[in-house]
N, C-alpha and C. Protein backbone atom coordinates (compact mmCIF):
# COMPACT_ATOMS: atom_id res chain seq x y z
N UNK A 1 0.83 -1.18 0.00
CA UNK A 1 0.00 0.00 0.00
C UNK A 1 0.88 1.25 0.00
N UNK A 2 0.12 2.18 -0.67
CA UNK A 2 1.37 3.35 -0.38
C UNK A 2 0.93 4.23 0.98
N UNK A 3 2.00 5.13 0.72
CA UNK A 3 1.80 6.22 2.06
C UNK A 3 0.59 6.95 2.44
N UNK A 4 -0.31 6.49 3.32
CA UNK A 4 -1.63 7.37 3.63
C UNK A 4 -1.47 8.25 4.93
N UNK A 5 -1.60 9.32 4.73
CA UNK A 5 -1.79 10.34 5.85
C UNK A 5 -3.09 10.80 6.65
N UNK A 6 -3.19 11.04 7.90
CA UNK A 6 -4.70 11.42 8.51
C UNK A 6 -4.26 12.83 9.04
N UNK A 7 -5.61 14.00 8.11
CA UNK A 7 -5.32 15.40 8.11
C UNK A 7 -6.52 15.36 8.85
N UNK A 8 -6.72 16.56 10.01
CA UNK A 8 -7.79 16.78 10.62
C UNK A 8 -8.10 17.88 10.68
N UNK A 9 -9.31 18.75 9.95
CA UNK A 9 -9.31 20.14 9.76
C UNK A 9 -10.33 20.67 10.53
N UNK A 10 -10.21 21.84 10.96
CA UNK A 10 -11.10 22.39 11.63
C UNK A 10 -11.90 23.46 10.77
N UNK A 11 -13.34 23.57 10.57
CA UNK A 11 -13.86 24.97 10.06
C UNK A 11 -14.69 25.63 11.17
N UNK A 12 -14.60 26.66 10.77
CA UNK A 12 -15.52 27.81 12.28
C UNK A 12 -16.35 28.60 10.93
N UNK A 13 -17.51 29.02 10.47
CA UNK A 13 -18.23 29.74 9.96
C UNK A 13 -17.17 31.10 10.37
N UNK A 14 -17.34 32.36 9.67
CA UNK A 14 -16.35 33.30 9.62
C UNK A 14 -15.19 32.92 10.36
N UNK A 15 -13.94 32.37 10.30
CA UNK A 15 -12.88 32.26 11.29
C UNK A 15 -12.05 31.26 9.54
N UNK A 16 -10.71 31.58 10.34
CA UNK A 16 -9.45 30.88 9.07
C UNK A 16 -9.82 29.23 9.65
N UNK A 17 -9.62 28.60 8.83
CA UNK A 17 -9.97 26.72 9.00
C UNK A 17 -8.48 26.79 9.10
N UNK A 18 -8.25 25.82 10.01
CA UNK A 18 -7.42 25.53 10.82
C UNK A 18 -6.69 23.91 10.76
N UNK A 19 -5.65 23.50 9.79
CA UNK A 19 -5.04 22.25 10.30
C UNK A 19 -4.81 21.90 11.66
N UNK A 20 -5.44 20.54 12.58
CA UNK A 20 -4.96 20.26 14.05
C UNK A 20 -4.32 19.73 14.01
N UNK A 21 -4.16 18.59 13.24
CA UNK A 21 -3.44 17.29 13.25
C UNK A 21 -3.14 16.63 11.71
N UNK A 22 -1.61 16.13 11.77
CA UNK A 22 -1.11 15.60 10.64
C UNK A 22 -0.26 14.72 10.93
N UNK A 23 -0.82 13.30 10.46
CA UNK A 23 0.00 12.21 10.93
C UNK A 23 0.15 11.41 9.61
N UNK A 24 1.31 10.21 9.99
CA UNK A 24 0.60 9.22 9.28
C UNK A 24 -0.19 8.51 10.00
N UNK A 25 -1.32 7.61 8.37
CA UNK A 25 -2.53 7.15 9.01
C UNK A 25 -1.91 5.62 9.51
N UNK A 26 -3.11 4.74 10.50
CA UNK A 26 -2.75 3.73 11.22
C UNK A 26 -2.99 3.13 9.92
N UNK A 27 -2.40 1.53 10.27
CA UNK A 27 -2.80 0.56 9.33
C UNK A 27 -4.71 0.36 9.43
N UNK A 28 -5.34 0.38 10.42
CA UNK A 28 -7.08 0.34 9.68
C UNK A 28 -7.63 1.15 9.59
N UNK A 29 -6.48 2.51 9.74
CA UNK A 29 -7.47 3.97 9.04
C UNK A 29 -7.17 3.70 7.46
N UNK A 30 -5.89 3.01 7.03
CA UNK A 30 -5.40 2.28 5.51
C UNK A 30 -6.31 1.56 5.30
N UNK A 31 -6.80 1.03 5.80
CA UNK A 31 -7.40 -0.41 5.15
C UNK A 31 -8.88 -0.21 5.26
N UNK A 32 -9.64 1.09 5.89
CA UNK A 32 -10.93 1.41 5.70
C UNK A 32 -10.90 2.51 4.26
N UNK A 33 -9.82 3.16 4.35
CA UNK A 33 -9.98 4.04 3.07
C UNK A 33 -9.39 3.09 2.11
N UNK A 34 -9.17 1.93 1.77
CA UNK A 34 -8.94 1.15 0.47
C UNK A 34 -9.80 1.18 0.16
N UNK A 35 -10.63 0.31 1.62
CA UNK A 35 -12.32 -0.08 1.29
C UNK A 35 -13.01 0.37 0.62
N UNK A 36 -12.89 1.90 1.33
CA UNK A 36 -14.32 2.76 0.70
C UNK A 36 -14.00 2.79 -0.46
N UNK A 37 -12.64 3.09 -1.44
CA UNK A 37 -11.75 3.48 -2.10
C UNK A 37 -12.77 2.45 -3.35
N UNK A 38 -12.60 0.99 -2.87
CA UNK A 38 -13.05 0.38 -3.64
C UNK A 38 -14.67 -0.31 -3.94
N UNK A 39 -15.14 0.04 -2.68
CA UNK A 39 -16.85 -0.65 -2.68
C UNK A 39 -17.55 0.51 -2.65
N UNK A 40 -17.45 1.84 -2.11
CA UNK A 40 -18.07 3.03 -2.16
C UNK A 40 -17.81 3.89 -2.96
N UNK A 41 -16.32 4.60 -3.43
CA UNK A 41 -16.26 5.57 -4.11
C UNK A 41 -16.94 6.08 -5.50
N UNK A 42 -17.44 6.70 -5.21
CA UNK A 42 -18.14 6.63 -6.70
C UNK A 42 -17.38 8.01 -7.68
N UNK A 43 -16.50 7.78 -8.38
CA UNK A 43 -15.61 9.15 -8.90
C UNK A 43 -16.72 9.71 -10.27
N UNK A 44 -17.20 10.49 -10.82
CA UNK A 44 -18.15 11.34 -11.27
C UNK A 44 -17.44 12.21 -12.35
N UNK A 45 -16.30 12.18 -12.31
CA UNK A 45 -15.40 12.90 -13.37
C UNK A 45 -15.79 12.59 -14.99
């Protein structure tokens, strides 16, 4: 698998959105976004 990262953003209605957190992702935060990647994603392009 390649390199997956977990970004966690914050938005506030009027206020700057805010990066909290930037990691790499665990192995079953990997292996739920394959998932979706492959049984859910529906790309529309």
């Amino acid at each position: 698998m390649a390199s997956t990262s977990s970004l966690t953003v914050v938005y506030v209605p009027g206020k700057p959105t805010r990066i909290v957190s930037f990691r790499p992702a665990k192995r079953p935060e990997r292996e739920a976004y394959y998932a979706w990647l492959e049984n859910d994603f529906n790309d529309t392009r």
